[in-house]
PDB file of N, CA and C in Angstrom:
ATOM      1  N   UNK A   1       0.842  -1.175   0.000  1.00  0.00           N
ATOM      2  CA  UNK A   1       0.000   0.000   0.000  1.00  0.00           C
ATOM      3  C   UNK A   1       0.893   1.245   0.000  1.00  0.00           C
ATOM      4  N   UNK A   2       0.825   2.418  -1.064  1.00  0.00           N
ATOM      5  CA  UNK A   2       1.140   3.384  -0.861  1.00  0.00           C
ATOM      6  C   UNK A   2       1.063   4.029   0.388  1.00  0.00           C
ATOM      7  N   UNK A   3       1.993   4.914   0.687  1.00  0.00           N
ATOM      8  CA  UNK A   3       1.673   5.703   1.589  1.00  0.00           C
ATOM      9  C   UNK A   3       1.714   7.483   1.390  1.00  0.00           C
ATOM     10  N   UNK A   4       0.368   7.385   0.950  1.00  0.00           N
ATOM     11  CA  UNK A   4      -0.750   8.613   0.954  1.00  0.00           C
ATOM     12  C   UNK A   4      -0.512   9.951   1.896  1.00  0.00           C
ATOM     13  N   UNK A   5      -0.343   9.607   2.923  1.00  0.00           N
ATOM     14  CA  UNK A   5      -0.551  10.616   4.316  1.00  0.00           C
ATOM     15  C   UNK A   5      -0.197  12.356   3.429  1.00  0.00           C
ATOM     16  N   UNK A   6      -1.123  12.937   3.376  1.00  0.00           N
ATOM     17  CA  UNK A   6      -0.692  14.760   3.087  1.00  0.00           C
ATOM     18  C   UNK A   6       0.078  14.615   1.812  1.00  0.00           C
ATOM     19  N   UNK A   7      -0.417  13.791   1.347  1.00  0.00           N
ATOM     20  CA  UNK A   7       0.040  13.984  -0.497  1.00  0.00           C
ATOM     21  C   UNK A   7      -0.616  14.194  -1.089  1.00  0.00           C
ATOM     22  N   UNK A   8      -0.056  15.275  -2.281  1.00  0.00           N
ATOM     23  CA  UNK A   8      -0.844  16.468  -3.066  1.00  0.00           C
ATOM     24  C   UNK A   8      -1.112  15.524  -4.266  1.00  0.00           C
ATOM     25  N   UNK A   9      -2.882  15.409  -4.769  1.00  0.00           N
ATOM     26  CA  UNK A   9      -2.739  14.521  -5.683  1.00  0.00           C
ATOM     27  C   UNK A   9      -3.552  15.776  -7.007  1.00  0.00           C
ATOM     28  N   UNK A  10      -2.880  14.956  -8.149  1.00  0.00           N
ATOM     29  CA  UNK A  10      -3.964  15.752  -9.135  1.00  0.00           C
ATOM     30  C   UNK A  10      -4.977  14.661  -9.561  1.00  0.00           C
ATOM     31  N   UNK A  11      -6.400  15.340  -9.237  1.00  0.00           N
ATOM     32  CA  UNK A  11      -7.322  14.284  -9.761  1.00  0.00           C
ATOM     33  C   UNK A  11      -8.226  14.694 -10.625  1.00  0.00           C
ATOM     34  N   UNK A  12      -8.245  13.805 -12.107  1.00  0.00           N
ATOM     35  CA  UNK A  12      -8.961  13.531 -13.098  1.00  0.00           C
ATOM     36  C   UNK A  12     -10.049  13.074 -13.199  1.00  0.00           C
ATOM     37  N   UNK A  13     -11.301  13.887 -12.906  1.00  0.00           N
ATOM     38  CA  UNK A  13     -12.463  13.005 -12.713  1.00  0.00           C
ATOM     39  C   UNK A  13     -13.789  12.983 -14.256  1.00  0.00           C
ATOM     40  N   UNK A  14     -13.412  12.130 -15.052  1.00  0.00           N
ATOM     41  CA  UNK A  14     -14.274  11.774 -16.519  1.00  0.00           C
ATOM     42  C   UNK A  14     -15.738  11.581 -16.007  1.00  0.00           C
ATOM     43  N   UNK A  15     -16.526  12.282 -15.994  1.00  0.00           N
ATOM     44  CA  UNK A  15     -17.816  11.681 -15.333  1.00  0.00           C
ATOM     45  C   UNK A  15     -18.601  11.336 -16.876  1.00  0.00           C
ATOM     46  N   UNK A  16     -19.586  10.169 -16.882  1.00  0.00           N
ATOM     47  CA  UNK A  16     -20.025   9.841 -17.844  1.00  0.00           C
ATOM     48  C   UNK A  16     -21.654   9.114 -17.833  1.00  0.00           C
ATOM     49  N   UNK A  17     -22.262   9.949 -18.933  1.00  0.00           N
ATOM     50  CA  UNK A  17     -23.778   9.211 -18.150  1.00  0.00           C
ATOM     51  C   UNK A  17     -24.269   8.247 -18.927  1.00  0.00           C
ATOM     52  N   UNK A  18     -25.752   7.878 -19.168  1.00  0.00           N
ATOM     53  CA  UNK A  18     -25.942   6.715 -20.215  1.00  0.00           C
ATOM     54  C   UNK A  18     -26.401   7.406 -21.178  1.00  0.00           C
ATOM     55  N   UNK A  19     -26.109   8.959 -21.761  1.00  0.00           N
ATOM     56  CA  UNK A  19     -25.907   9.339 -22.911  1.00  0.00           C
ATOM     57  C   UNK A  19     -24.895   9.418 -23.781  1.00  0.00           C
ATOM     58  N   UNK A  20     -23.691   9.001 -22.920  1.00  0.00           N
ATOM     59  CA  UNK A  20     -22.125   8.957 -23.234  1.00  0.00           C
ATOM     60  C   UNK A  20     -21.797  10.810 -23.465  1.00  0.00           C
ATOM     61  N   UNK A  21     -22.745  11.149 -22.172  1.00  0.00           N
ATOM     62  CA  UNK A  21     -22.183  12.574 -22.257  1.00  0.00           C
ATOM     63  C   UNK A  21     -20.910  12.825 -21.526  1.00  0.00           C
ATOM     64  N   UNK A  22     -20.151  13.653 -21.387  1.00  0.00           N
ATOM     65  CA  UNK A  22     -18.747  13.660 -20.795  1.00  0.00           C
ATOM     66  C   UNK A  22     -18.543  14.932 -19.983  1.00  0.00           C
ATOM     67  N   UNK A  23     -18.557  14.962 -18.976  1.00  0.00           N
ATOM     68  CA  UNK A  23     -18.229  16.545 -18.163  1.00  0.00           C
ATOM     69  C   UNK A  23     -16.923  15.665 -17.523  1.00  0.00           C
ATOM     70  N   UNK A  24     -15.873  17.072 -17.201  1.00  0.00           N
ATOM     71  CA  UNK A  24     -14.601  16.699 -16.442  1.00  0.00           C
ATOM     72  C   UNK A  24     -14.847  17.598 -15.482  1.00  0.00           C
ATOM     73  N   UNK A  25     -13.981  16.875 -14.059  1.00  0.00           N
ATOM     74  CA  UNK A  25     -13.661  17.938 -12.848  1.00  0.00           C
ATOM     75  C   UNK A  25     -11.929  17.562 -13.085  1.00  0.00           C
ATOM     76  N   UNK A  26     -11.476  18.367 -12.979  1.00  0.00           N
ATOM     77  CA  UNK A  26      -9.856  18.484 -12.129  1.00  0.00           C
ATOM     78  C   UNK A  26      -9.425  19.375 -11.468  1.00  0.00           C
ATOM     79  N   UNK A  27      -9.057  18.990 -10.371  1.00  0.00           N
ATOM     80  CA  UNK A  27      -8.211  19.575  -9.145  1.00  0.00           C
ATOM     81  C   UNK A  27      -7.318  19.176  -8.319  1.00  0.00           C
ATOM     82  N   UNK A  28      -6.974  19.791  -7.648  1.00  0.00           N
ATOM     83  CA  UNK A  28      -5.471  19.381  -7.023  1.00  0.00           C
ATOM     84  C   UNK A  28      -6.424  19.271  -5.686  1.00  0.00           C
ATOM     85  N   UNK A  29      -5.575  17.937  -4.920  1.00  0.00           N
ATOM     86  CA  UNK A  29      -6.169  18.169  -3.728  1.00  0.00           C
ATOM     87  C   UNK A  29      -5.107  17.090  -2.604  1.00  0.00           C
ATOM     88  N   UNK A  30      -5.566  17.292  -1.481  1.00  0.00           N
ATOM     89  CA  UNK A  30      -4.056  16.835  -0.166  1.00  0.00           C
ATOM     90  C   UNK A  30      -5.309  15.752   0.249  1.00  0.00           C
ATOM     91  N   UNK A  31      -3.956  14.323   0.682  1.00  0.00           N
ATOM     92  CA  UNK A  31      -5.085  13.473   1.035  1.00  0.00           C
ATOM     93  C   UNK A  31      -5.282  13.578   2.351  1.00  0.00           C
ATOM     94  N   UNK A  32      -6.472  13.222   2.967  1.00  0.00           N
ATOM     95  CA  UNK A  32      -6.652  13.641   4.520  1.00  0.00           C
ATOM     96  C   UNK A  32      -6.217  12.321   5.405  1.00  0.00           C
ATOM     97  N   UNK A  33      -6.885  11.340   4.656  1.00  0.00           N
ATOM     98  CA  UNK A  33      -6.903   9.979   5.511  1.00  0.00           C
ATOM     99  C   UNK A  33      -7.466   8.976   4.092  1.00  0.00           C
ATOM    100  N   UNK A  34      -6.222   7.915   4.351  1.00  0.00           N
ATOM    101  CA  UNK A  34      -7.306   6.562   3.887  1.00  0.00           C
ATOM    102  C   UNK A  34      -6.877   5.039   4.271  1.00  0.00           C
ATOM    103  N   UNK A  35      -7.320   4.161   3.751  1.00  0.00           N
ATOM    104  CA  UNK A  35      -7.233   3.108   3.620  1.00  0.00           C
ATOM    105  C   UNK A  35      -7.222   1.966   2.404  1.00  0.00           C
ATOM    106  N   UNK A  36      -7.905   0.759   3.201  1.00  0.00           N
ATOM    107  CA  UNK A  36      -7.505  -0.400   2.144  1.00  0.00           C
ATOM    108  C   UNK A  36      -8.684   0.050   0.572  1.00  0.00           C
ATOM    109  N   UNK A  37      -9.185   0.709   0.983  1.00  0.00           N
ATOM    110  CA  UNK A  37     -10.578   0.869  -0.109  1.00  0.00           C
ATOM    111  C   UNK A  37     -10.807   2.302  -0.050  1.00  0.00           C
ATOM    112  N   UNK A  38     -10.670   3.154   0.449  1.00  0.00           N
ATOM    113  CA  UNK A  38     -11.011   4.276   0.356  1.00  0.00           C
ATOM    114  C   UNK A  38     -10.093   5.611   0.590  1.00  0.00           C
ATOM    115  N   UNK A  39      -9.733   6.970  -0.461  1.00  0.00           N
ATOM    116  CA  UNK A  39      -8.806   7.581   0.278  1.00  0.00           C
ATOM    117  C   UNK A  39      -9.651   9.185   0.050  1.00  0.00           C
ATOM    118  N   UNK A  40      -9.622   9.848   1.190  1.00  0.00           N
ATOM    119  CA  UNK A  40     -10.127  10.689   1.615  1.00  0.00           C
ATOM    120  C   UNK A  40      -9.601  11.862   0.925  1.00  0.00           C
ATOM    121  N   UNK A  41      -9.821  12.830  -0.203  1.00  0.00           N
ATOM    122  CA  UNK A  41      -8.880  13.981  -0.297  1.00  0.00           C
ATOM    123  C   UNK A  41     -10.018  15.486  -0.146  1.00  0.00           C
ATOM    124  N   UNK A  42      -9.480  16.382  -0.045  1.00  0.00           N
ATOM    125  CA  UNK A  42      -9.904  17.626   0.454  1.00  0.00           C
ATOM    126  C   UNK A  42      -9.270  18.486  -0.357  1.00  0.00           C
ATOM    127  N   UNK A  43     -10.109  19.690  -1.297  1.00  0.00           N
ATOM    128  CA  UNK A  43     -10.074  19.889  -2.455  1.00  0.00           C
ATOM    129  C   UNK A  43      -9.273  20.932  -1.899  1.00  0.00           C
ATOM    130  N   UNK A  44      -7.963  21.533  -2.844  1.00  0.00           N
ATOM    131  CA  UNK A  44      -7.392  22.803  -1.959  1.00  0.00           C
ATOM    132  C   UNK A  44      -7.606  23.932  -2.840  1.00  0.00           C
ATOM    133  N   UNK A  45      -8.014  25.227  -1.758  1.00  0.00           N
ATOM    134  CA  UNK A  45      -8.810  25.971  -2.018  1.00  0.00           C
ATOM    135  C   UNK A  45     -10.305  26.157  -1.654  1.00  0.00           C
ATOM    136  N   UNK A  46     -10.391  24.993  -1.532  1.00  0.00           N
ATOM    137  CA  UNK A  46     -11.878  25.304  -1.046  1.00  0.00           C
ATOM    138  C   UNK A  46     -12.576  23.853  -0.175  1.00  0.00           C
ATOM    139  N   UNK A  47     -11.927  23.217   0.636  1.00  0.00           N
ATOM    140  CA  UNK A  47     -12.373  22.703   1.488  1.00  0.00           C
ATOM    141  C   UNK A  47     -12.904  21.321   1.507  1.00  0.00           C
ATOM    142  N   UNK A  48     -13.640  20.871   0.212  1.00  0.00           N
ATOM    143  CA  UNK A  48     -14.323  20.330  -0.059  1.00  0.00           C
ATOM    144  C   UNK A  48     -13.989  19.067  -0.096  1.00  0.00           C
ATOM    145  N   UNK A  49     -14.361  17.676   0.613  1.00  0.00           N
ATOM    146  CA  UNK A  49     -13.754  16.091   0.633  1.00  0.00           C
ATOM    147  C   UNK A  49     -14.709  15.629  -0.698  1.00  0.00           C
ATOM    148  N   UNK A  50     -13.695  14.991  -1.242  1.00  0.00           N
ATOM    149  CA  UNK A  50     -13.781  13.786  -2.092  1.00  0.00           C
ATOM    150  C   UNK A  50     -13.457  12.793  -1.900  1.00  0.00           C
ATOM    151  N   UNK A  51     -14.265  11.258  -1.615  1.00  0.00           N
ATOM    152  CA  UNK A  51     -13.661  10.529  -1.773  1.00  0.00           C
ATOM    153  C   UNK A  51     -13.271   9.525  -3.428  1.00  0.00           C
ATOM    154  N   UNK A  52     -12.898   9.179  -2.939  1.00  0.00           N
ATOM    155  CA  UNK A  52     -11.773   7.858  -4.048  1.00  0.00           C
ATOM    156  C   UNK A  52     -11.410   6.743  -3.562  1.00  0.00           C
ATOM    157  N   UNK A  53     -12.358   6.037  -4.388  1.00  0.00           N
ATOM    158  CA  UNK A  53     -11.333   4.139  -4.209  1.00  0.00           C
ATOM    159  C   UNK A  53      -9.457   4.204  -4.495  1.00  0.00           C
ATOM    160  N   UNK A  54      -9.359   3.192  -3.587  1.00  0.00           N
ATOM    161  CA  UNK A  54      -7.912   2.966  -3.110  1.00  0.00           C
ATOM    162  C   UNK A  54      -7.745   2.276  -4.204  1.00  0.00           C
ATOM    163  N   UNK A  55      -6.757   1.981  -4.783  1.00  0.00           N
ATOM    164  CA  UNK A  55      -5.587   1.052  -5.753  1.00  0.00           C
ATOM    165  C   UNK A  55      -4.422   1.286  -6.050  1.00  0.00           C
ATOM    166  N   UNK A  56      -3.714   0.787  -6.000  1.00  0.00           N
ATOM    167  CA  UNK A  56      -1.849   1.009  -6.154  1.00  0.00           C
ATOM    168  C   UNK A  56      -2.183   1.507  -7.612  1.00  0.00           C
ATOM    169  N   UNK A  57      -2.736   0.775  -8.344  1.00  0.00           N
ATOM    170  CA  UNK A  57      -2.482   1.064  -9.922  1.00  0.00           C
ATOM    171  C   UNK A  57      -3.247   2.620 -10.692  1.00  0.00           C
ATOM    172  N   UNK A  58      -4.113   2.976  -9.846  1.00  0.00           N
ATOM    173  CA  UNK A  58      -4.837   4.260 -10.217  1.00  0.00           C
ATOM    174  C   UNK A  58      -3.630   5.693  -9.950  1.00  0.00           C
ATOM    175  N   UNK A  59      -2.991   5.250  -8.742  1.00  0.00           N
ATOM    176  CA  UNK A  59      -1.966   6.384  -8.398  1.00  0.00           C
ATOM    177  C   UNK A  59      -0.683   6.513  -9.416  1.00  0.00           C
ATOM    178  N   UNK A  60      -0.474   7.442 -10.225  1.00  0.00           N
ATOM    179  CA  UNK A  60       0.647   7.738 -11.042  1.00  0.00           C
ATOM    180  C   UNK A  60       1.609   8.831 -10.566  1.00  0.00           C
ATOM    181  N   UNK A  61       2.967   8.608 -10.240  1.00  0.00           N
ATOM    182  CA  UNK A  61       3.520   9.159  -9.684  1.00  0.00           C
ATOM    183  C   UNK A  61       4.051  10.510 -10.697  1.00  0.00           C
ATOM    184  N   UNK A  62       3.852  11.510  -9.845  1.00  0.00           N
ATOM    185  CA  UNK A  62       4.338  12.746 -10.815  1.00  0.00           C
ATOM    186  C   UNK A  62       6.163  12.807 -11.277  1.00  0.00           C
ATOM    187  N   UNK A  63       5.512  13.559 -13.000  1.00  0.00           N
ATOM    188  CA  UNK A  63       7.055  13.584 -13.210  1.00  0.00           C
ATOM    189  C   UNK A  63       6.993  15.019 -13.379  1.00  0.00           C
ATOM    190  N   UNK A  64       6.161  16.342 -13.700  1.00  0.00           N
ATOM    191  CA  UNK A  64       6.337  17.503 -14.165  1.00  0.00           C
ATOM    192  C   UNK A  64       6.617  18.020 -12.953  1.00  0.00           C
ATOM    193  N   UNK A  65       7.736  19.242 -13.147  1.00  0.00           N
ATOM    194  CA  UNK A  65       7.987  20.096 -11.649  1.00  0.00           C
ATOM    195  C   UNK A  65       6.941  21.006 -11.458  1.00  0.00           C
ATOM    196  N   UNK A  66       5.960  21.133 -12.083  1.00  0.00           N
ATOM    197  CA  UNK A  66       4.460  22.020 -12.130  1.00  0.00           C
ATOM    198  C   UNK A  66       3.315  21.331 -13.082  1.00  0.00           C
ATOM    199  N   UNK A  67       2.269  21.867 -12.345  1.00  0.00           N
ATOM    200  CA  UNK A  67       1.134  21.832 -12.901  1.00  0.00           C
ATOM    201  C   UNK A  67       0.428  22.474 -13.353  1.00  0.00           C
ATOM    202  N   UNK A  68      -0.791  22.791 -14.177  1.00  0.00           N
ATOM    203  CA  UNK A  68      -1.361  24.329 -14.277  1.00  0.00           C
ATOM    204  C   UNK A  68      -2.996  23.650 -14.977  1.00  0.00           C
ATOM    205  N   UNK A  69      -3.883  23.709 -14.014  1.00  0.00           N
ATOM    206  CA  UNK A  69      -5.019  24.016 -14.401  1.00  0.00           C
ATOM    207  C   UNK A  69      -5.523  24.674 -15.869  1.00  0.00           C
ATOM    208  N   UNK A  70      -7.071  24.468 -16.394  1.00  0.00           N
ATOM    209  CA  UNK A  70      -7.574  25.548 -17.451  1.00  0.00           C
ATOM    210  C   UNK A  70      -7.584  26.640 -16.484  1.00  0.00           C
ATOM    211  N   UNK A  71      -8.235  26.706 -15.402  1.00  0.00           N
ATOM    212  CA  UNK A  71      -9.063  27.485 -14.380  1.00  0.00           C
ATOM    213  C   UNK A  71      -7.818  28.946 -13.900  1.00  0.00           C
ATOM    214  N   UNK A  72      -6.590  28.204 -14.078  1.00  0.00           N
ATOM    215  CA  UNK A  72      -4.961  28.784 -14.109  1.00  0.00           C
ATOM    216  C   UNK A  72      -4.722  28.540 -12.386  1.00  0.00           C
ATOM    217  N   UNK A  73      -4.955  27.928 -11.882  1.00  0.00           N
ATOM    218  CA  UNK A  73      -4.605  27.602 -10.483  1.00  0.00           C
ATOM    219  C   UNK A  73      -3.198  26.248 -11.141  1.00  0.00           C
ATOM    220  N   UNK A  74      -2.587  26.097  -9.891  1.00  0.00           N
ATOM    221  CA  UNK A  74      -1.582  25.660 -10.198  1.00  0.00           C
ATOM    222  C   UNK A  74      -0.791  24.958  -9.685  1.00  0.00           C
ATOM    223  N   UNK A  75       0.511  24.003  -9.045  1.00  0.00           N
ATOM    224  CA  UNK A  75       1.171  23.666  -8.414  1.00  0.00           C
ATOM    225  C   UNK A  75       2.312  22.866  -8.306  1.00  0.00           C
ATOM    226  N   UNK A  76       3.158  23.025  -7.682  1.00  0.00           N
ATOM    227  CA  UNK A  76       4.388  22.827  -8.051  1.00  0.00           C
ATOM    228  C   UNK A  76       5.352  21.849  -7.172  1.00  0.00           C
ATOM    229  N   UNK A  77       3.750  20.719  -6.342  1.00  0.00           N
ATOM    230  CA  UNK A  77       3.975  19.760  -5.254  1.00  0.00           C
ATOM    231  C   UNK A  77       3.281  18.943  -5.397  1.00  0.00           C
ATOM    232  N   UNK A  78       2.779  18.515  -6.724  1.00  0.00           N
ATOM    233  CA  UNK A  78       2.190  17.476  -6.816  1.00  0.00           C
ATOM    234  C   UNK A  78       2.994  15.996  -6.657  1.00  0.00           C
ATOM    235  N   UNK A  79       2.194  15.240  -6.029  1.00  0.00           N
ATOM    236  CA  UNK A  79       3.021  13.617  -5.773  1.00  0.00           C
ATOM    237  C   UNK A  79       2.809  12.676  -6.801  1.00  0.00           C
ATOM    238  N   UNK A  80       1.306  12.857  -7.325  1.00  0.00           N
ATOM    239  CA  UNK A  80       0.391  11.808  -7.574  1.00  0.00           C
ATOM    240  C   UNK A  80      -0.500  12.369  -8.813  1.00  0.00           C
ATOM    241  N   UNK A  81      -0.841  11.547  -9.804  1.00  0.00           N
ATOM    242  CA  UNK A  81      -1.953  11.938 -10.600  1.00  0.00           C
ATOM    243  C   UNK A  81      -2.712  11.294 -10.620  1.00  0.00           C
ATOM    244  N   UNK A  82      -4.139  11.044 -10.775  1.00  0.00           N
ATOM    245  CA  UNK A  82      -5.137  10.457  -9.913  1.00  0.00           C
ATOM    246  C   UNK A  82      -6.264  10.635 -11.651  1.00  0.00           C
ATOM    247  N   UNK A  83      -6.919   9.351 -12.261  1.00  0.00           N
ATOM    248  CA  UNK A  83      -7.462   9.550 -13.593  1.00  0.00           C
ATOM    249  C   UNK A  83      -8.433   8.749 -12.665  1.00  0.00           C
ATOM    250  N   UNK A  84      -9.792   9.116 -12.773  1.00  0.00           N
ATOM    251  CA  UNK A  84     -10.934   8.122 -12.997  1.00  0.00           C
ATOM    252  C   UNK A  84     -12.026   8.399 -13.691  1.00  0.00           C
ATOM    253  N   UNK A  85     -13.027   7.335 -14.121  1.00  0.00           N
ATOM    254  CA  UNK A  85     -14.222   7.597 -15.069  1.00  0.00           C
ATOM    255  C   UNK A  85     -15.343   7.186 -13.620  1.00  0.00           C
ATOM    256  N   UNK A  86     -16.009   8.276 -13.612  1.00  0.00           N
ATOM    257  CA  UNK A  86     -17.326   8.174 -12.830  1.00  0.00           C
ATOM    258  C   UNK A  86     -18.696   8.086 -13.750  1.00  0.00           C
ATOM    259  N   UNK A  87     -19.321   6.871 -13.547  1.00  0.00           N
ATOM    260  CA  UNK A  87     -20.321   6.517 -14.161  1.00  0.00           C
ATOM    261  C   UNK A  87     -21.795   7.176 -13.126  1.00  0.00           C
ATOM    262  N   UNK A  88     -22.980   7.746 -14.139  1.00  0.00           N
ATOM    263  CA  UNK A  88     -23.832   8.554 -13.590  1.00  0.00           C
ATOM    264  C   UNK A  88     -24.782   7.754 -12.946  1.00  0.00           C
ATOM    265  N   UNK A  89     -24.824   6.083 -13.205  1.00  0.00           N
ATOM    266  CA  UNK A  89     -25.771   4.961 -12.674  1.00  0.00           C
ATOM    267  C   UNK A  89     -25.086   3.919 -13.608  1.00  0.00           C
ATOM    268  N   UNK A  90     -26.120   3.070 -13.301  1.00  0.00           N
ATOM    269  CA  UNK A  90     -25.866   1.337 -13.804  1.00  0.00           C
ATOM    270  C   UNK A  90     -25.824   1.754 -15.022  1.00  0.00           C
ATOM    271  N   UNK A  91     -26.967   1.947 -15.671  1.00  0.00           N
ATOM    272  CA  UNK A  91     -26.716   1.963 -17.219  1.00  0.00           C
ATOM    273  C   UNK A  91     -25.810   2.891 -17.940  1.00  0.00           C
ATOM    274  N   UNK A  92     -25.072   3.972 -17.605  1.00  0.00           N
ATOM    275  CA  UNK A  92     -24.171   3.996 -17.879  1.00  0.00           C
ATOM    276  C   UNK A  92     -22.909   3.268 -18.108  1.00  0.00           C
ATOM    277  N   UNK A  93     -22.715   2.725 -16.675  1.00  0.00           N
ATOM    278  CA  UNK A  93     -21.683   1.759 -16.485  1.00  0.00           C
ATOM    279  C   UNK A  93     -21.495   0.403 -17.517  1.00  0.00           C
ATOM    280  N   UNK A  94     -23.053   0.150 -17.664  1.00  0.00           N
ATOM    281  CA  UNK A  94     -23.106  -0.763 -18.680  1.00  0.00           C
ATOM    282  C   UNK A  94     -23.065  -0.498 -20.192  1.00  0.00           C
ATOM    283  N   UNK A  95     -23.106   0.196 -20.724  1.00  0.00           N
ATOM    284  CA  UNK A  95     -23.077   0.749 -22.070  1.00  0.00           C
ATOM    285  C   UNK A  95     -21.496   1.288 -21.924  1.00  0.00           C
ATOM    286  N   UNK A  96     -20.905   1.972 -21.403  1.00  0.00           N
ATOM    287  CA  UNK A  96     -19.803   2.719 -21.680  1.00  0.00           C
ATOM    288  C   UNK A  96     -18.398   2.000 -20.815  1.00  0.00           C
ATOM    289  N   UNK A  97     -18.860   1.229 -19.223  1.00  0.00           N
ATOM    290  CA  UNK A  97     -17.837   0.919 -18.390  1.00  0.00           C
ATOM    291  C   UNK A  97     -16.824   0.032 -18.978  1.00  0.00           C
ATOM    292  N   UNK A  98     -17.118  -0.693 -19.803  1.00  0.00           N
ATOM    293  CA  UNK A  98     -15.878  -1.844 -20.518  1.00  0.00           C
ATOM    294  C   UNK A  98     -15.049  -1.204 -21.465  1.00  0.00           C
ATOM    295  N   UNK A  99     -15.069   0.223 -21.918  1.00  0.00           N
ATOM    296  CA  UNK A  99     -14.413   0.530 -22.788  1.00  0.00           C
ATOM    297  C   UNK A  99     -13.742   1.171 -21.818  1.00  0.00           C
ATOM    298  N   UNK A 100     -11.972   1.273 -22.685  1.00  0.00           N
ATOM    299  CA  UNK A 100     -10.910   2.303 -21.950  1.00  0.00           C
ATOM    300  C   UNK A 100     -10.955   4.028 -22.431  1.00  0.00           C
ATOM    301  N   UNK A 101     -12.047   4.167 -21.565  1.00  0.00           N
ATOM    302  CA  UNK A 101     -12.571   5.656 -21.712  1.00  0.00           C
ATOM    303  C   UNK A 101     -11.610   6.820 -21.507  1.00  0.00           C
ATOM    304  N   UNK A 102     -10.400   6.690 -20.835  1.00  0.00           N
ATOM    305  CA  UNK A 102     -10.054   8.184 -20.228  1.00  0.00           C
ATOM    306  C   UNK A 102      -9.046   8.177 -21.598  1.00  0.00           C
TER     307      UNK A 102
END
């Protein structure tokens, strides 16, 4: 298991519904707490917890010495890059989840 504790992750969130419509969130955010299944992060800037399923293989370790948002926020301590596809219900998941979406 990684060890997470106050690491700055960038997270990629593909949300996708059973129209195969596509909205993105990304933000940088510090993890608070997690575990075997779940890791807690807290959006910086504005407070806000997200969680995220745990997996060694979802966490990509950063190689750029910066980052930079569309939004132009930015940072230059990232650990981790963090990609997932969030499905809007079942039938989404089922129509779109087997393909390598991101």
């Amino acid at each position: 298991m990684l060890d997470l504790h106050e690491k700055v992750l960038l997270v990629l969130l593909c949300n996708i519904d059973e129209n195969n419509s596509r909205s993105y969130d990304t933000f940088f955010g510090v993890v608070r707490s997690f575990n075997d299944n779940c890791v807690v992060v807290e959006r910086c800037g504005g407070g806000e917890e997200v969680r995220l399923p745990y997996a060694d293989n979802i966490f990509k370790t950063a190689t750029d010495e910066w980052y930079e948002l569309k939004n132009g926020s930015w940072s230059d301590e990232v650990d981790f890059i963090v990609q997932l596809d969030v499905f809007s219900n079942d039938l989404a998941y089922e129509r779109f989840g087997g393909e390598n979406t991101l």
